[in-house]
C-alpha atoms as a PDB file:
ATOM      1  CA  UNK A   1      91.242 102.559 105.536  1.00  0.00           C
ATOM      2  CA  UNK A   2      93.638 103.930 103.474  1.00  0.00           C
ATOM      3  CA  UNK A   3      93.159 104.061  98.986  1.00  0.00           C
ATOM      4  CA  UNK A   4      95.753 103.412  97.049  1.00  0.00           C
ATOM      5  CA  UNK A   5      96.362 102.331  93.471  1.00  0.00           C
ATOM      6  CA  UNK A   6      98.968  99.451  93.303  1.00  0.00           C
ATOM      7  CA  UNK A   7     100.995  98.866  89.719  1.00  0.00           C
ATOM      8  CA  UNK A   8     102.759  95.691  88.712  1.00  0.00           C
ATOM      9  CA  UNK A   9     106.042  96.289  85.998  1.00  0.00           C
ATOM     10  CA  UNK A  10     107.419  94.370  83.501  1.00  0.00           C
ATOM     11  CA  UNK A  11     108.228  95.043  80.577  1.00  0.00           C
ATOM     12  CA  UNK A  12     107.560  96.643  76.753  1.00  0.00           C
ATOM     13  CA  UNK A  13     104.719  94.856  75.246  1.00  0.00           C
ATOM     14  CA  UNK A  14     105.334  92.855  71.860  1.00  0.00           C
ATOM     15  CA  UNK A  15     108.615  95.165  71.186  1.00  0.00           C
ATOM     16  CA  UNK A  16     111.021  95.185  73.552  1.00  0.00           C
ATOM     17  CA  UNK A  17     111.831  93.920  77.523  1.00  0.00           C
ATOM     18  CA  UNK A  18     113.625  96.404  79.463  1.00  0.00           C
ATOM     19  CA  UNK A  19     116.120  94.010  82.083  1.00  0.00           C
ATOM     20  CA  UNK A  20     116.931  96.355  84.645  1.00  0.00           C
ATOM     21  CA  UNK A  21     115.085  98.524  87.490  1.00  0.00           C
ATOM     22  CA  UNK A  22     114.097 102.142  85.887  1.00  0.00           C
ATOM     23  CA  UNK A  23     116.522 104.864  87.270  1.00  0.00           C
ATOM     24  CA  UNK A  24     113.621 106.298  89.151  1.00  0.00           C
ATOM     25  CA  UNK A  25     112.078 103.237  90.577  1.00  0.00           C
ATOM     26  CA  UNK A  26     111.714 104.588  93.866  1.00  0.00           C
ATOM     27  CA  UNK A  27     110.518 107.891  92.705  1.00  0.00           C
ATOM     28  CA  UNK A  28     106.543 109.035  91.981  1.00  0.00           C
ATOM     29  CA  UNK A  29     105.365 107.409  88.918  1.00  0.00           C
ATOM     30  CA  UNK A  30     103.893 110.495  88.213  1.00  0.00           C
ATOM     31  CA  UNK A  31     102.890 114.034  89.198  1.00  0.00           C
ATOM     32  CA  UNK A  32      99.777 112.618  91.456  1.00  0.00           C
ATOM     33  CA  UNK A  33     101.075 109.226  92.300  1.00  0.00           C
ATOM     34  CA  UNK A  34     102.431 108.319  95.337  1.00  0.00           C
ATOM     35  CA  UNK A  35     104.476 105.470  96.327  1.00  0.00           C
ATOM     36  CA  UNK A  36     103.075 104.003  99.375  1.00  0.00           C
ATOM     37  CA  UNK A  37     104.682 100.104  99.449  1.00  0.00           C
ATOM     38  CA  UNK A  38     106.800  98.456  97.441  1.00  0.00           C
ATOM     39  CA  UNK A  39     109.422  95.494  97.423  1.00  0.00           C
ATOM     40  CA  UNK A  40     112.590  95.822  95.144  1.00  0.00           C
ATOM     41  CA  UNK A  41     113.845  92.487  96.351  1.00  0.00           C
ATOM     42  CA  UNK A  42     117.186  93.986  97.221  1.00  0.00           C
ATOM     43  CA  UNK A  43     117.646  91.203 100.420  1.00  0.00           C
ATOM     44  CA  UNK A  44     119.299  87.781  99.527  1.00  0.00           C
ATOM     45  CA  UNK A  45     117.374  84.827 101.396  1.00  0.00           C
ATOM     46  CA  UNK A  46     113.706  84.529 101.827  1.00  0.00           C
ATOM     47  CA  UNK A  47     111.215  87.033 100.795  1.00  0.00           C
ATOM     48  CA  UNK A  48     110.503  89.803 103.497  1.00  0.00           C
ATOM     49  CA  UNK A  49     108.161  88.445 105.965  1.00  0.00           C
ATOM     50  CA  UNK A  50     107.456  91.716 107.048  1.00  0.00           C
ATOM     51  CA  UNK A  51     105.464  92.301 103.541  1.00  0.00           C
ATOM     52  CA  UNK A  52     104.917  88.594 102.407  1.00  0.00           C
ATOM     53  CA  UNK A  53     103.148  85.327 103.609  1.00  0.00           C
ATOM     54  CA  UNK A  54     102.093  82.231 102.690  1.00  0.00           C
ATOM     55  CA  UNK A  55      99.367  79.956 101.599  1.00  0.00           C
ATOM     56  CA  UNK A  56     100.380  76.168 102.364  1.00  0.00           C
ATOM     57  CA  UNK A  57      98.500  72.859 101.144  1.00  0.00           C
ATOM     58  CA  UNK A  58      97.766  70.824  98.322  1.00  0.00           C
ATOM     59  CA  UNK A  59      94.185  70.347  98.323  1.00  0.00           C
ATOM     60  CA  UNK A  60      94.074  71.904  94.469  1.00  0.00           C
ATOM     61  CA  UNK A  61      92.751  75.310  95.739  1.00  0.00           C
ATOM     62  CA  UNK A  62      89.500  74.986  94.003  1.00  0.00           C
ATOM     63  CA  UNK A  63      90.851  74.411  91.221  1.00  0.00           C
ATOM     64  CA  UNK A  64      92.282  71.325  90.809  1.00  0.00           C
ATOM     65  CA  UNK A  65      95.902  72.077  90.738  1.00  0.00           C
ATOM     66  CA  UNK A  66      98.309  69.654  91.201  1.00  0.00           C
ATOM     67  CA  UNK A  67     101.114  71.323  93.035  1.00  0.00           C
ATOM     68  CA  UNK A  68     101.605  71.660  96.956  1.00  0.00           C
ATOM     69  CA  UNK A  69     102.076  75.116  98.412  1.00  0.00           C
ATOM     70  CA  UNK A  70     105.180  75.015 100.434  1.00  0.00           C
ATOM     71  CA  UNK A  71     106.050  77.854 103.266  1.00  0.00           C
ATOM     72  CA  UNK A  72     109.132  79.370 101.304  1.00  0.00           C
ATOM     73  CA  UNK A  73     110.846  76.054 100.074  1.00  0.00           C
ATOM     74  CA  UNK A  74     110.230  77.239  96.654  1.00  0.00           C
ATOM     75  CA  UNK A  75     111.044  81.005  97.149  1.00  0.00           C
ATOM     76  CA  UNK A  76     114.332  82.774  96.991  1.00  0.00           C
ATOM     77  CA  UNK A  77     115.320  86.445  96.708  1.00  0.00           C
ATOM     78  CA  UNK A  78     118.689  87.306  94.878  1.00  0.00           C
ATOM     79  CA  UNK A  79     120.282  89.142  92.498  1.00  0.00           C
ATOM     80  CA  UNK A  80     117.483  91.329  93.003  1.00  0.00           C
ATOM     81  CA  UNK A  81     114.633  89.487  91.871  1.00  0.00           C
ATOM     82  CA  UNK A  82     112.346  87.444  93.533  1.00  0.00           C
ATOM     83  CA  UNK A  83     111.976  83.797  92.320  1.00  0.00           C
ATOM     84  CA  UNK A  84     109.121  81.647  92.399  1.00  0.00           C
ATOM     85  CA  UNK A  85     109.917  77.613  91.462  1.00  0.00           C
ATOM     86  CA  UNK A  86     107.380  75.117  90.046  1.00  0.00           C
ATOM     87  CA  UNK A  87     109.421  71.820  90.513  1.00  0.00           C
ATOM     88  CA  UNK A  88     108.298  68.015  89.562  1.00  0.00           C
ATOM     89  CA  UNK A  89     108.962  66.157  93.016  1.00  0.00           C
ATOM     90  CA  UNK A  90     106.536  64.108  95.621  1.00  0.00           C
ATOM     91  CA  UNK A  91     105.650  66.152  98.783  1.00  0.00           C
ATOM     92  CA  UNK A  92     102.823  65.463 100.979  1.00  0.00           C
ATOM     93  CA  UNK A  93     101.040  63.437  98.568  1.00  0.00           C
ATOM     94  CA  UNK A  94     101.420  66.239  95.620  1.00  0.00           C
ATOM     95  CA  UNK A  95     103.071  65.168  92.617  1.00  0.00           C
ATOM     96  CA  UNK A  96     104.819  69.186  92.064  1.00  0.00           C
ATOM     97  CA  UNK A  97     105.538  72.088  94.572  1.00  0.00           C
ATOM     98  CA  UNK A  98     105.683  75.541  94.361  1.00  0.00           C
ATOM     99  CA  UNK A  99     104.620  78.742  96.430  1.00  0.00           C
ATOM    100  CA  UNK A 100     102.041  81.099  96.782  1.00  0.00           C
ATOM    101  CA  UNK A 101     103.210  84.695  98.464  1.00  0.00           C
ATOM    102  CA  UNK A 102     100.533  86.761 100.047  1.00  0.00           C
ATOM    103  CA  UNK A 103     100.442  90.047 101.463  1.00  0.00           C
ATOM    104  CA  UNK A 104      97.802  89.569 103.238  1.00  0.00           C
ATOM    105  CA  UNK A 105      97.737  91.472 106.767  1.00  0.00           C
ATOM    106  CA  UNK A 106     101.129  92.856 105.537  1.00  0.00           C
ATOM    107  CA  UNK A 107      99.871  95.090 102.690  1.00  0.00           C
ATOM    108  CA  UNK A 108      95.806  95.379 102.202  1.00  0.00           C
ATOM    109  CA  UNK A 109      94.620  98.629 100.039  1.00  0.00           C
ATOM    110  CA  UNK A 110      90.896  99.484  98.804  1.00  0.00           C
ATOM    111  CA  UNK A 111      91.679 100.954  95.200  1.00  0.00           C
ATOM    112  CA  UNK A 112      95.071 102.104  93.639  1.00  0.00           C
ATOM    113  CA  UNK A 113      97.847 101.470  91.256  1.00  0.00           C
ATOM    114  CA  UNK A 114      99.434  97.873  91.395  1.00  0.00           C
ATOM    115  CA  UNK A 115     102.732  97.767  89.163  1.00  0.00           C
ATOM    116  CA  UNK A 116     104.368  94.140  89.092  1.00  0.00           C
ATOM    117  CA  UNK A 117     107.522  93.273  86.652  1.00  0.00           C
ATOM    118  CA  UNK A 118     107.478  90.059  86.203  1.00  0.00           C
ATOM    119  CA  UNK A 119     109.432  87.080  83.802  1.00  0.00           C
ATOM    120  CA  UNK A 120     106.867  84.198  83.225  1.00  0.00           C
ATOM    121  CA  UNK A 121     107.227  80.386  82.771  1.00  0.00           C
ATOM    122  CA  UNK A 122     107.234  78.691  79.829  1.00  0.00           C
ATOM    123  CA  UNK A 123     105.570  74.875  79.128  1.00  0.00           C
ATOM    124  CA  UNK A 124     102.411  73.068  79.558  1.00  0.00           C
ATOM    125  CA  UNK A 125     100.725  72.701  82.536  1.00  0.00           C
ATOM    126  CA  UNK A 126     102.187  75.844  83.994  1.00  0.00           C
ATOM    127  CA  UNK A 127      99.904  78.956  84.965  1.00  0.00           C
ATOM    128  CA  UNK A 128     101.460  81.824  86.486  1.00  0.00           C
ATOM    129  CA  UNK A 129      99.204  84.407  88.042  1.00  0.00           C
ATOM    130  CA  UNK A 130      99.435  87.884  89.767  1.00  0.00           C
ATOM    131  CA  UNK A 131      95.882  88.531  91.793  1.00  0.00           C
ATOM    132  CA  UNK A 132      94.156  89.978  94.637  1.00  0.00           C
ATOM    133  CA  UNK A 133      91.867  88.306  96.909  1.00  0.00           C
ATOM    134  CA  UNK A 134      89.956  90.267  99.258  1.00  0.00           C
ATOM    135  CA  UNK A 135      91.161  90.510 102.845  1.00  0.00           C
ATOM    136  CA  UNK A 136      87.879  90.027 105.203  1.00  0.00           C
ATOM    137  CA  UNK A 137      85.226  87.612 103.450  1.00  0.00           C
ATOM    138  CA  UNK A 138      81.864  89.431 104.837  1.00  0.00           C
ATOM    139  CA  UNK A 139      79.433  89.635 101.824  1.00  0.00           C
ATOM    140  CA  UNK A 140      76.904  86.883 100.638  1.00  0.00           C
ATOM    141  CA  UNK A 141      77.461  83.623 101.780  1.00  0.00           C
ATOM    142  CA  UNK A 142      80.926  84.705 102.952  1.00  0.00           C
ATOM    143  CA  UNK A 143      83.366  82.660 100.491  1.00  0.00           C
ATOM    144  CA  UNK A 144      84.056  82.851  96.572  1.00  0.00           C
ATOM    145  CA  UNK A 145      83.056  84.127  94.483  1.00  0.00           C
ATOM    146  CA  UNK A 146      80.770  86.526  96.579  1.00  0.00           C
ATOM    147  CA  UNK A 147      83.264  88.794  97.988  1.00  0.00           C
ATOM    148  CA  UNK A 148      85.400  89.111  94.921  1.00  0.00           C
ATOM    149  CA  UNK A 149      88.494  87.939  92.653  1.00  0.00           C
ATOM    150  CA  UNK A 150      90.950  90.938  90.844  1.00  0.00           C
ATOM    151  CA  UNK A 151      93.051  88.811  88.654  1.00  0.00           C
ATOM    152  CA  UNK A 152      96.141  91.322  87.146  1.00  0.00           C
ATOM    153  CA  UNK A 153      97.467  89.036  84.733  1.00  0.00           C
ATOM    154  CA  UNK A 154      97.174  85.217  84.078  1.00  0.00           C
ATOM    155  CA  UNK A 155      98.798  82.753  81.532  1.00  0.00           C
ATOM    156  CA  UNK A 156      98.216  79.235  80.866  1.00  0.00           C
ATOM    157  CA  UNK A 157     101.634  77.584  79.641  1.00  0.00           C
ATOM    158  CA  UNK A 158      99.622  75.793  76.436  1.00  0.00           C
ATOM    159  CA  UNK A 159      98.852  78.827  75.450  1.00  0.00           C
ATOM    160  CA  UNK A 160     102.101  80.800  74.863  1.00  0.00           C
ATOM    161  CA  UNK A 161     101.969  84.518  75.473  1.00  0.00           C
ATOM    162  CA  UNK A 162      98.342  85.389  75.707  1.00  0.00           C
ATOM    163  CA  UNK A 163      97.673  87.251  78.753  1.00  0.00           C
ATOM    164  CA  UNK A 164      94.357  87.431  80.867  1.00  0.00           C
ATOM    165  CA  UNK A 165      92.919  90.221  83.110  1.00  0.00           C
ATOM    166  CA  UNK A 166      89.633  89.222  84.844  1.00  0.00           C
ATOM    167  CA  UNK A 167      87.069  90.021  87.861  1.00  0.00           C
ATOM    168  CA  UNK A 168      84.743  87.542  89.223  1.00  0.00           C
ATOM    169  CA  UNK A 169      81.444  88.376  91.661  1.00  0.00           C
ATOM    170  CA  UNK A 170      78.885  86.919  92.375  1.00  0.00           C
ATOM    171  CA  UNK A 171      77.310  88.081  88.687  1.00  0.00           C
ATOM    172  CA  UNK A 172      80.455  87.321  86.771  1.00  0.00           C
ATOM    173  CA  UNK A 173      82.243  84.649  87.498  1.00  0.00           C
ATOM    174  CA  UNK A 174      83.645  81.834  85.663  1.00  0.00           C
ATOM    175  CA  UNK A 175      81.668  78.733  87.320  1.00  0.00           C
ATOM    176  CA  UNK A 176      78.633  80.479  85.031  1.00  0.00           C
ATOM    177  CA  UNK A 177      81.243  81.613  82.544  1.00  0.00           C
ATOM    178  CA  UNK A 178      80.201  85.017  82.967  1.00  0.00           C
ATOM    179  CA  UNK A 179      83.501  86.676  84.183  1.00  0.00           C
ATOM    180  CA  UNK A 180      84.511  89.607  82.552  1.00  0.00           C
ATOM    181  CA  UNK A 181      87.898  89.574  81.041  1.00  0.00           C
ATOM    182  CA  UNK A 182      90.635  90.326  78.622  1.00  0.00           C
ATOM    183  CA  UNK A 183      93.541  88.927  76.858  1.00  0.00           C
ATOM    184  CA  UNK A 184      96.574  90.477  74.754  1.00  0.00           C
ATOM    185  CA  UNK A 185      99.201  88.281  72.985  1.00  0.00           C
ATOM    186  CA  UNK A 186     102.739  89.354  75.014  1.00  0.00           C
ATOM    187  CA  UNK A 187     105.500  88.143  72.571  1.00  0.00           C
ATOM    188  CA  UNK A 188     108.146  88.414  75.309  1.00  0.00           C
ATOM    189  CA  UNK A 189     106.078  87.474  78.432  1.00  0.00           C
ATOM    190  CA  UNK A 190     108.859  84.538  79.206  1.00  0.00           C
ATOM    191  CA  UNK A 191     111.419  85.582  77.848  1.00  0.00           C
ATOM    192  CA  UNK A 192     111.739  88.650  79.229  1.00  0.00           C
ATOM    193  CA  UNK A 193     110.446  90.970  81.682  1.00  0.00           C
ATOM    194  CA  UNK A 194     106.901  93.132  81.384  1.00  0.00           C
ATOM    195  CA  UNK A 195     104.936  95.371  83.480  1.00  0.00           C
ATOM    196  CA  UNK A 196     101.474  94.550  84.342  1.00  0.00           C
ATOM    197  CA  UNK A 197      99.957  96.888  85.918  1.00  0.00           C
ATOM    198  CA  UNK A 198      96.154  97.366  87.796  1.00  0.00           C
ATOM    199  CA  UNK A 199      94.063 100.902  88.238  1.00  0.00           C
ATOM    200  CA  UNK A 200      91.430 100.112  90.337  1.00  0.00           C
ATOM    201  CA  UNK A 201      88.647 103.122  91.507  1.00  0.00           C
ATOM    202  CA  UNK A 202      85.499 103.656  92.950  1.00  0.00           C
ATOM    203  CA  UNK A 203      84.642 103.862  89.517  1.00  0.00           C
ATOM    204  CA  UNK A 204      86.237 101.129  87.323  1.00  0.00           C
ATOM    205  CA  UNK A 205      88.769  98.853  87.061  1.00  0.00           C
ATOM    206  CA  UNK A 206      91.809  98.770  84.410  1.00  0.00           C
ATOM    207  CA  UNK A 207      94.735  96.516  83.270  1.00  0.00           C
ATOM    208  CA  UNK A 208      97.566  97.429  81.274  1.00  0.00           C
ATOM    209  CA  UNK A 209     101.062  95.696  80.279  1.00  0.00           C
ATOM    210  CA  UNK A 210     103.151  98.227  79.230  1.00  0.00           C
ATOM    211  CA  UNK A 211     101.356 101.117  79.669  1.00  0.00           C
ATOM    212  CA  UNK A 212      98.784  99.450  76.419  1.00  0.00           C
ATOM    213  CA  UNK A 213      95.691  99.848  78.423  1.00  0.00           C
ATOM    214  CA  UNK A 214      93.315  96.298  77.055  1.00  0.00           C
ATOM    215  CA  UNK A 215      91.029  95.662  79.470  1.00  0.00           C
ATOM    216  CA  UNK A 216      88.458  97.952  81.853  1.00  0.00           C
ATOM    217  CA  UNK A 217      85.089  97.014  83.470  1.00  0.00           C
ATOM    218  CA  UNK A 218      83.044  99.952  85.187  1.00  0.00           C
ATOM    219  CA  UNK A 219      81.342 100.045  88.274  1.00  0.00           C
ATOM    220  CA  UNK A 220      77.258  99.646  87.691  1.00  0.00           C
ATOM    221  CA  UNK A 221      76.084 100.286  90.765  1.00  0.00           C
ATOM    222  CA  UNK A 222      73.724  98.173  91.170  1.00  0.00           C
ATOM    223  CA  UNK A 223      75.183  96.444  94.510  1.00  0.00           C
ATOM    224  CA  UNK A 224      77.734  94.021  95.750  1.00  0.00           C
ATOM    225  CA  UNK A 225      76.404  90.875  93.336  1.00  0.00           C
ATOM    226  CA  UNK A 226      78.329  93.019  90.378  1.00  0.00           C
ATOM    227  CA  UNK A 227      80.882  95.187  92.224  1.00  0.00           C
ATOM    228  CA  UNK A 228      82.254  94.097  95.791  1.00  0.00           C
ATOM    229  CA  UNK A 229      85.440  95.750  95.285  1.00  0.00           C
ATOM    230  CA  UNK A 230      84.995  98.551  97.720  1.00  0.00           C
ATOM    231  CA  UNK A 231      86.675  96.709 100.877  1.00  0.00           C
ATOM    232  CA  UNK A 232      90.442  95.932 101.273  1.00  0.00           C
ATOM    233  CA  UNK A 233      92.056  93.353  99.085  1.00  0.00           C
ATOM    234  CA  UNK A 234      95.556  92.059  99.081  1.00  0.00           C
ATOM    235  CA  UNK A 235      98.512  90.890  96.400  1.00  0.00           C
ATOM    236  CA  UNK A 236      99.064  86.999  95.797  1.00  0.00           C
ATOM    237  CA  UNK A 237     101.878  85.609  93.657  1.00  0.00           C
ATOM    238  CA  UNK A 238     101.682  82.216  92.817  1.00  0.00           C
ATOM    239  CA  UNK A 239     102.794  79.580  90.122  1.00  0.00           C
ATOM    240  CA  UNK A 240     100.009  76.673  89.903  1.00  0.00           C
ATOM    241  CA  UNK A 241     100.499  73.850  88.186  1.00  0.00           C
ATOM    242  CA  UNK A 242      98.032  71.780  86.028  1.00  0.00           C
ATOM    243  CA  UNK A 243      94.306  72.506  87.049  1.00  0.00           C
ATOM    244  CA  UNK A 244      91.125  73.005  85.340  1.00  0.00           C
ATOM    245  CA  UNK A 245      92.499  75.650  83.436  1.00  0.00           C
ATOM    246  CA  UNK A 246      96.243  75.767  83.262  1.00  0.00           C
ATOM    247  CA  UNK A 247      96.051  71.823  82.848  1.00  0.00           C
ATOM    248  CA  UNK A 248      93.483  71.698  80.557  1.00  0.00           C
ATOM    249  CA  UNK A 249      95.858  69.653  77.510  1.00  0.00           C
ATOM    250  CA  UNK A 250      97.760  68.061  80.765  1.00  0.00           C
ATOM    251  CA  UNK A 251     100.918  68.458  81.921  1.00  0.00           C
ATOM    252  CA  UNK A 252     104.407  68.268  80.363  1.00  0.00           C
ATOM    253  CA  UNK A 253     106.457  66.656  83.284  1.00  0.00           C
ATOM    254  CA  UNK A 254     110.164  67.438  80.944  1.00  0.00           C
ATOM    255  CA  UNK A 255     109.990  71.187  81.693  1.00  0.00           C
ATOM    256  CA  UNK A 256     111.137  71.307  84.806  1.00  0.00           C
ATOM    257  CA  UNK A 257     112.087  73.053  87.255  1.00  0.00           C
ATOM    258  CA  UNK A 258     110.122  76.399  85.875  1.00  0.00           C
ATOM    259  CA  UNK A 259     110.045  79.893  87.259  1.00  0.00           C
ATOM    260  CA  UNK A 260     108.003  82.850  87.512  1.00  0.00           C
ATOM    261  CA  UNK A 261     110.593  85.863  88.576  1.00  0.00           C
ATOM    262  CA  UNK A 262     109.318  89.068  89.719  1.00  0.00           C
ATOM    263  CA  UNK A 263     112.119  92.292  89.646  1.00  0.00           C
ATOM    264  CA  UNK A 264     109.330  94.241  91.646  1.00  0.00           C
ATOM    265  CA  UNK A 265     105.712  95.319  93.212  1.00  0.00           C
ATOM    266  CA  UNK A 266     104.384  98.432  94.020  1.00  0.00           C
ATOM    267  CA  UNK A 267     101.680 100.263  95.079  1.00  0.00           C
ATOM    268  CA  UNK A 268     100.756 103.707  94.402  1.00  0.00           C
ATOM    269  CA  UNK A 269      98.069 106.186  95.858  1.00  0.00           C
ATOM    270  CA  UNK A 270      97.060 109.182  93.965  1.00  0.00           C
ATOM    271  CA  UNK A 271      96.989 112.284  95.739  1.00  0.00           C
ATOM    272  CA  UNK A 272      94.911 115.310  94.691  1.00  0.00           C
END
């Protein structure tokens, strides 16, 4: 089992967006990083099945969401960017359709650097999120929230430009609205790119956009029911529509087609 840290990039926070790849973007982060996957979306077509899956339905994925999940319908890679579309059309029963990438079996780390750069919808009803879910479900009773949630960034279209970093377990978890989790207002978050980035440890786990460090929850060792993240987990980008949460004040049907674009993910593991 290999430990990384995996970092998520996209932007400057509240100031400026940067709109192109860093010179170095292939290059060490920094002295002690090491970059151990990434995707740059250079290709033109559908994302890289060698690093990317998908999760297909419209059942509302616990949470009520309104969209179906189709198997790359709603993904494209070009111009170097990844694009994810939300659009307002009937498919297998589903009112909307959009796609949720996994890496699952493709790209599964226990702790590292997550760095995704990412553009965001805009509208209500949308709810863009950048997560990890972990990759075997073997503590507890086996499902959610038992074995874990890591959620990088989230952002509810009502609710322009604040940005959430959570965990759920078993403990803390929003069903007993005891999740721990943080928020920062991200001026540009759709109309330009940011970085958001995770640092997860042994120790603790950290979110940043931008480099601003807002949100960290440490390790209490005091078992699984507070802190399963010591197994694999794996990336999942996704664009949900409506829900419990993102459709809280309903959904604005004259939006559409929206998009959450991703310029890049990778994954970093620090070497001493």
């Amino acid at each position: 089992m290999r430990y990384i840290f995996l970092l998520a990039v996209s932007g400057l926070i509240m100031v400026a967006a940067c709109s192109s790849k860093s010179p170095n973007a292939k290059e060490e982060k920094k002295t002690g990083w090491q970059l151990v996957w990434a995707d740059e979306f250079d290709n033109t077509g559908k994302p890289d099945p060698t690093k990317w899956g998908y999760d297909v339905g419209g059942h509302g994925w616990g949470n009520n969401e309104l969209q179906y999940y189709t198997e790359g319908a709603n993904a494209q890679v070009g111009n170097g960017v990844l694009t994810i579309e939300a659009r307002h059309e009937n498919h297998e029963g589903s009112s909307y359709t959009s796609t949720r990438l996994v890496s699952k079996g493709k790209g599964d780390w226990t702790y590292g650097r997550f760095e995704i750069r990412a553009k965001l919808p805009w509208g209500r009803g949308t709810w863009p999120a950048i997560w990890m879910l972990p990759t075997e479900w073997t503590l507890g009773n086996g499902s959610w929230p038992d074995n874990g949630e890591i959620d990088i960034m989230e952002h509810v279209g009502y609710y322009p430009g604040k940005i959430h970093a959570s965990i759920h377990t078993n403990a803390y978890n929003h069903a007993q609205n005891t999740q721990k989790s943080g928020s920062l207002s991200v001026l540009t978050a759709m109309s330009d790119f940011n970085t958001y980035t995770l640092e997860w440890s042994a120790d603790s786990i950290k979110a940043f956009v931008n480099e601003h460090h807002y949100f960290s929850t440490p390790n209490e060792n005091l078992g699984w029911e507070k802190w399963p993240f010591y197994k694999d987990f794996h990336l999942i980008l996704n664009l949900a529509i409506g829900g419990t949460w993102g459709g809280a004040q309903g959904v604005d049907d004259a939006i559409f087609p929206q998009q959450l674009v991703v310029d890049f993910v990778r994954v970093y593991e620090w070497v001493e």
